[in-house]
PDB file of N, CA and C in Angstrom:
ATOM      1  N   UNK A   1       3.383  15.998  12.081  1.00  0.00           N
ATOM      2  CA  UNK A   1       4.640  15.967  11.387  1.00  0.00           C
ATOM      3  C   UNK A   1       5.785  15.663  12.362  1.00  0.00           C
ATOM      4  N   UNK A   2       5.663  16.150  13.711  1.00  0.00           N
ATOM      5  CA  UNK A   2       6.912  16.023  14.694  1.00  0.00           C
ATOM      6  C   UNK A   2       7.087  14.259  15.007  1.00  0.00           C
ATOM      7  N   UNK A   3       5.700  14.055  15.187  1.00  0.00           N
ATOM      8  CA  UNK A   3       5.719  12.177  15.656  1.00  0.00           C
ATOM      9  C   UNK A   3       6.362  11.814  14.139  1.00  0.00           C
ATOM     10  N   UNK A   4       5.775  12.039  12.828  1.00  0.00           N
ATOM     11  CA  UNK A   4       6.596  11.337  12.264  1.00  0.00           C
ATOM     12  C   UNK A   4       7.492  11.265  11.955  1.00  0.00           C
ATOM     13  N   UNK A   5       8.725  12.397  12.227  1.00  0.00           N
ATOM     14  CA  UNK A   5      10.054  12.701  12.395  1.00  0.00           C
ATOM     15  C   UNK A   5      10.757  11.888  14.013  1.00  0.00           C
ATOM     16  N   UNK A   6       9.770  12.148  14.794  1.00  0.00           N
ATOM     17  CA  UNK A   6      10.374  11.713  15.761  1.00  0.00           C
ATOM     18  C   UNK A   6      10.555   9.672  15.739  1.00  0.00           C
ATOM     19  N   UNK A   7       9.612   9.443  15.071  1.00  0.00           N
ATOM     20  CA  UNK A   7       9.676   7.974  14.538  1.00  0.00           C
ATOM     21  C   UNK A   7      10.901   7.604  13.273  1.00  0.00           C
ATOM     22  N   UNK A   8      10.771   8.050  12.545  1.00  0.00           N
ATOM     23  CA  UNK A   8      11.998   8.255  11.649  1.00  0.00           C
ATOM     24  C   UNK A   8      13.421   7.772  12.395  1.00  0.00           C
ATOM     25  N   UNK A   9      13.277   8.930  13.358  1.00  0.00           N
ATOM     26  CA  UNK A   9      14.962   8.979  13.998  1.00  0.00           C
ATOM     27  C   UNK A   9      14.859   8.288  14.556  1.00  0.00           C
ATOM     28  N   UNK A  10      14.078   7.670  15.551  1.00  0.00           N
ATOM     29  CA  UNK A  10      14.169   5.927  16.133  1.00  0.00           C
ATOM     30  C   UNK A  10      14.651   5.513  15.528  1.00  0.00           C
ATOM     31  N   UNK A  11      14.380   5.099  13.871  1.00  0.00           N
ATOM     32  CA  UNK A  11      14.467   3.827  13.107  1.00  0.00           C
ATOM     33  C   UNK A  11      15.901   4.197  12.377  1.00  0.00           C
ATOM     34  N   UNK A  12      15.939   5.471  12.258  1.00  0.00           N
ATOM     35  CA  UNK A  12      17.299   5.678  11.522  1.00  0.00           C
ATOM     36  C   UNK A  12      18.448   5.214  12.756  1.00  0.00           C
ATOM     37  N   UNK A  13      18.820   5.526  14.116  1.00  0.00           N
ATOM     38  CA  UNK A  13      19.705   5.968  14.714  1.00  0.00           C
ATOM     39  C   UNK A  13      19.478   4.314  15.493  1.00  0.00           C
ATOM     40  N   UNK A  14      18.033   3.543  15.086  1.00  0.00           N
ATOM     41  CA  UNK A  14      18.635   2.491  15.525  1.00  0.00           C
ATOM     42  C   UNK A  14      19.480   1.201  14.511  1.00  0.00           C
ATOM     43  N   UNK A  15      19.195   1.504  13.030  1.00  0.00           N
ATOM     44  CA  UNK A  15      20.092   1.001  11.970  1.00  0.00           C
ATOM     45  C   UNK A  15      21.691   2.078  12.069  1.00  0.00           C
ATOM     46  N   UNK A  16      21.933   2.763  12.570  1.00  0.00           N
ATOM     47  CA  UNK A  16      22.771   3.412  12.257  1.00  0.00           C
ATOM     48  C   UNK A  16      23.883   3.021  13.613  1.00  0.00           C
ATOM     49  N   UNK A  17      23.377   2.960  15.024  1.00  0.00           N
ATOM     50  CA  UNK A  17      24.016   2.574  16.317  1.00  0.00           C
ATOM     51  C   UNK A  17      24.182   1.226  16.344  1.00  0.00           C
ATOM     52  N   UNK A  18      23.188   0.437  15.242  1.00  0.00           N
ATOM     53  CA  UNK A  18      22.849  -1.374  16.340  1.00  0.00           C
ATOM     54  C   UNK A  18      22.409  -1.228  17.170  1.00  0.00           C
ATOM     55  N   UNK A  19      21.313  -0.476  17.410  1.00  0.00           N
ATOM     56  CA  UNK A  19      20.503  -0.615  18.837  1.00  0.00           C
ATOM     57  C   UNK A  19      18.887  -0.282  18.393  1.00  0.00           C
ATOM     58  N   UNK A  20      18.548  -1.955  18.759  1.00  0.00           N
ATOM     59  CA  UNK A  20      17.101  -2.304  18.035  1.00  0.00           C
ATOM     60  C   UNK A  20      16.590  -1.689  18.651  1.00  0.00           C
ATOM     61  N   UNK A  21      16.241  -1.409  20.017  1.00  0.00           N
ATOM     62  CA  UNK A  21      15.198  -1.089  20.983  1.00  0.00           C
ATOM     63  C   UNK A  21      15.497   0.757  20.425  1.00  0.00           C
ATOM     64  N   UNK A  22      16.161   1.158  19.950  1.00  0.00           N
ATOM     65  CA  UNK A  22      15.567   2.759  19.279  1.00  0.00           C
ATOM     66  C   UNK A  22      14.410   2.516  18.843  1.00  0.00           C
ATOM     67  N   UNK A  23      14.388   1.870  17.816  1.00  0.00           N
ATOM     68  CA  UNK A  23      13.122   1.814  16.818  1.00  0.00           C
ATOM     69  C   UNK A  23      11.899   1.721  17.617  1.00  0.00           C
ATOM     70  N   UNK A  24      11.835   0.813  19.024  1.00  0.00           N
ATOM     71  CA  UNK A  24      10.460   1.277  19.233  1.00  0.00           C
ATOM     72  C   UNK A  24      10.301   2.578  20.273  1.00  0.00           C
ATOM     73  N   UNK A  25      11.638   2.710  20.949  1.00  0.00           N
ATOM     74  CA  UNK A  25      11.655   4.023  21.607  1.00  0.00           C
ATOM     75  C   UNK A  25      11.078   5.294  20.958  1.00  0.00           C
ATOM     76  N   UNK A  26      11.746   5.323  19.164  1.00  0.00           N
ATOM     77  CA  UNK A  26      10.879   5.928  18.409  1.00  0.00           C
ATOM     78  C   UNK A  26       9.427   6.407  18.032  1.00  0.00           C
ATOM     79  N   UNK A  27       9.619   4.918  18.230  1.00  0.00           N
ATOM     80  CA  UNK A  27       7.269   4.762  18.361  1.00  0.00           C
ATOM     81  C   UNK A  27       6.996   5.166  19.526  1.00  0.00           C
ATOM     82  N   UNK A  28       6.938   5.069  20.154  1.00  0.00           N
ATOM     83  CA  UNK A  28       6.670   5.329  22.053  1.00  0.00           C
ATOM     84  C   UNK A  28       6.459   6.634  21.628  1.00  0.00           C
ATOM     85  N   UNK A  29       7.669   7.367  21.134  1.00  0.00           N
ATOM     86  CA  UNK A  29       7.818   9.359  21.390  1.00  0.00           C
ATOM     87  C   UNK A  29       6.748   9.670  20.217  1.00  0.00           C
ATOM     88  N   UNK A  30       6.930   9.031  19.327  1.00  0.00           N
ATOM     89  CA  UNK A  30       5.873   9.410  18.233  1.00  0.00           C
ATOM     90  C   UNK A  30       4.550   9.361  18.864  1.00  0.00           C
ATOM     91  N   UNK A  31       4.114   8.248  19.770  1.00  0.00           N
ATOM     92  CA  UNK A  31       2.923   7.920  19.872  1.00  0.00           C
ATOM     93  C   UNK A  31       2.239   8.958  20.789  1.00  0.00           C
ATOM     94  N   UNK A  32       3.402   9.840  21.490  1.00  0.00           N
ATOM     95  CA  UNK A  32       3.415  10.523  23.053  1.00  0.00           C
ATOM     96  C   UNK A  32       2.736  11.755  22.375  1.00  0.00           C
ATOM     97  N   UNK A  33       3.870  12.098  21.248  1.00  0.00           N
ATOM     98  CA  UNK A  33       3.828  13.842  20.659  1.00  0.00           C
ATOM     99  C   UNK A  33       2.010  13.513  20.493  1.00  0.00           C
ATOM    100  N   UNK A  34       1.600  12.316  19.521  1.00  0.00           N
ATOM    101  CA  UNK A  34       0.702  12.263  18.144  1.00  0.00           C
ATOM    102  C   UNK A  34      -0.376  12.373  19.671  1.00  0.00           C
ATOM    103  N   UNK A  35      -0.626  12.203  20.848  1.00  0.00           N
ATOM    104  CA  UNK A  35      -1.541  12.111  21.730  1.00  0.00           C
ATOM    105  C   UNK A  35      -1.659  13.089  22.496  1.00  0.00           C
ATOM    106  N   UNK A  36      -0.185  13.800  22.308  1.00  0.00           N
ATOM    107  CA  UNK A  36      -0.886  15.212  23.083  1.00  0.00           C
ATOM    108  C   UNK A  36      -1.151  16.592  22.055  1.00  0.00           C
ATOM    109  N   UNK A  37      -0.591  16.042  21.105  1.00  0.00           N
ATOM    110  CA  UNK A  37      -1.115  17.275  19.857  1.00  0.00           C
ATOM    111  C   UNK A  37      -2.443  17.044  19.835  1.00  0.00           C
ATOM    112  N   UNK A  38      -3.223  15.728  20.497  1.00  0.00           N
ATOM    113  CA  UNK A  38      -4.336  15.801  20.227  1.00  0.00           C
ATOM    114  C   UNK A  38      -5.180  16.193  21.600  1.00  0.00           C
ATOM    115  N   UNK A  39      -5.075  16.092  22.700  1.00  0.00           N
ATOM    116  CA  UNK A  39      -4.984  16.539  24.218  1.00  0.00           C
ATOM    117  C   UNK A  39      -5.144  18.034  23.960  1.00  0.00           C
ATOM    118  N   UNK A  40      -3.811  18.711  23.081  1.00  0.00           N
ATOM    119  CA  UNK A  40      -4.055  20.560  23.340  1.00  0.00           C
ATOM    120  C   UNK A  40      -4.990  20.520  22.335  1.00  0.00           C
ATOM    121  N   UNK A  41      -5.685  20.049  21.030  1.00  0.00           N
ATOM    122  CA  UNK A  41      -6.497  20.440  20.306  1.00  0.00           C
ATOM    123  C   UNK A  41      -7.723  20.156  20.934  1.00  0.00           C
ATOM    124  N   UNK A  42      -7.959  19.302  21.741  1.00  0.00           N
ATOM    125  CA  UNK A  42      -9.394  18.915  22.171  1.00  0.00           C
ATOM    126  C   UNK A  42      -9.526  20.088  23.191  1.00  0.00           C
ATOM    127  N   UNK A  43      -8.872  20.429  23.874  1.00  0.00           N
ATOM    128  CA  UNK A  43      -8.533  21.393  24.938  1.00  0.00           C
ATOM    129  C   UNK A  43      -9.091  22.685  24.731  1.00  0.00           C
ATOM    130  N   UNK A  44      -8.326  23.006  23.732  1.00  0.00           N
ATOM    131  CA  UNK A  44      -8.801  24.104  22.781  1.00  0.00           C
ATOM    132  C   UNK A  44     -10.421  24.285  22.559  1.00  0.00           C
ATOM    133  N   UNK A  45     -10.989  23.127  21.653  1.00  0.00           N
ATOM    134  CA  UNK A  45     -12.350  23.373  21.292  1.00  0.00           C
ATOM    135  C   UNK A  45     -13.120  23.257  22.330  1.00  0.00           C
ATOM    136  N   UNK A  46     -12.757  22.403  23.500  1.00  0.00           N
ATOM    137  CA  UNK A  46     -13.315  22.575  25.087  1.00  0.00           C
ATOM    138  C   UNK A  46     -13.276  24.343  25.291  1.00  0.00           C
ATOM    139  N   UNK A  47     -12.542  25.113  25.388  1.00  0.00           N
ATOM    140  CA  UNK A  47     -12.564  26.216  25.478  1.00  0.00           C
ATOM    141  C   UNK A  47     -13.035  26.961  24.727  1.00  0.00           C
ATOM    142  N   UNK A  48     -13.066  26.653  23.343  1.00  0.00           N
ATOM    143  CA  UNK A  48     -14.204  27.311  22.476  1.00  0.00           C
ATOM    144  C   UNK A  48     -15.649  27.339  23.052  1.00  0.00           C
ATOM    145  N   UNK A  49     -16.189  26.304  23.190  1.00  0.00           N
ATOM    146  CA  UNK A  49     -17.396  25.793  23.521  1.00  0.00           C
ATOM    147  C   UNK A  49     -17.685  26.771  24.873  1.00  0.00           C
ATOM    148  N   UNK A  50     -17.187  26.570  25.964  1.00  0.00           N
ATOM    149  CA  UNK A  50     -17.028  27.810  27.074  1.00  0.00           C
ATOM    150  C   UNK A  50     -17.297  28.880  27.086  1.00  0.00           C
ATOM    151  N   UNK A  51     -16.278  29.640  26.286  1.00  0.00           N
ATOM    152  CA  UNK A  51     -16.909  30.879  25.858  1.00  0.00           C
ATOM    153  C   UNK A  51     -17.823  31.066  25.197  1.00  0.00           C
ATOM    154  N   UNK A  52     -18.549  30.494  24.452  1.00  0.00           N
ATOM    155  CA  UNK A  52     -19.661  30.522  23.710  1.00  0.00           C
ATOM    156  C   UNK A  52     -20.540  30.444  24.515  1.00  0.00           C
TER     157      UNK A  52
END
């Protein structure tokens, strides 16, 4: 949900400033959050597995 908010406001604040290059700055942060939300979840079940 955060990447796709954080993509949003790229695209809003770059129609809203005139400044195209938000929109993919947007994607970039979206793409950052959406890869490490997935980094601490893999992390996690790595550590499940461990203790087991």
């Amino acid at each position: 949900m955060i990447a796709v908010v954080a993509g949003a406001a790229g695209k809003y604040y770059a129609d809203v400033r005139a400044w195209p290059w938000l929109t993919a700055g947007g994607a970039v942060v979206a793409l950052l959050v959406f890869a490490g939300t997935i980094a601490v979840i893999r992390g996690e079940h790595r550590d499940r597995r461990r203790a087991r």
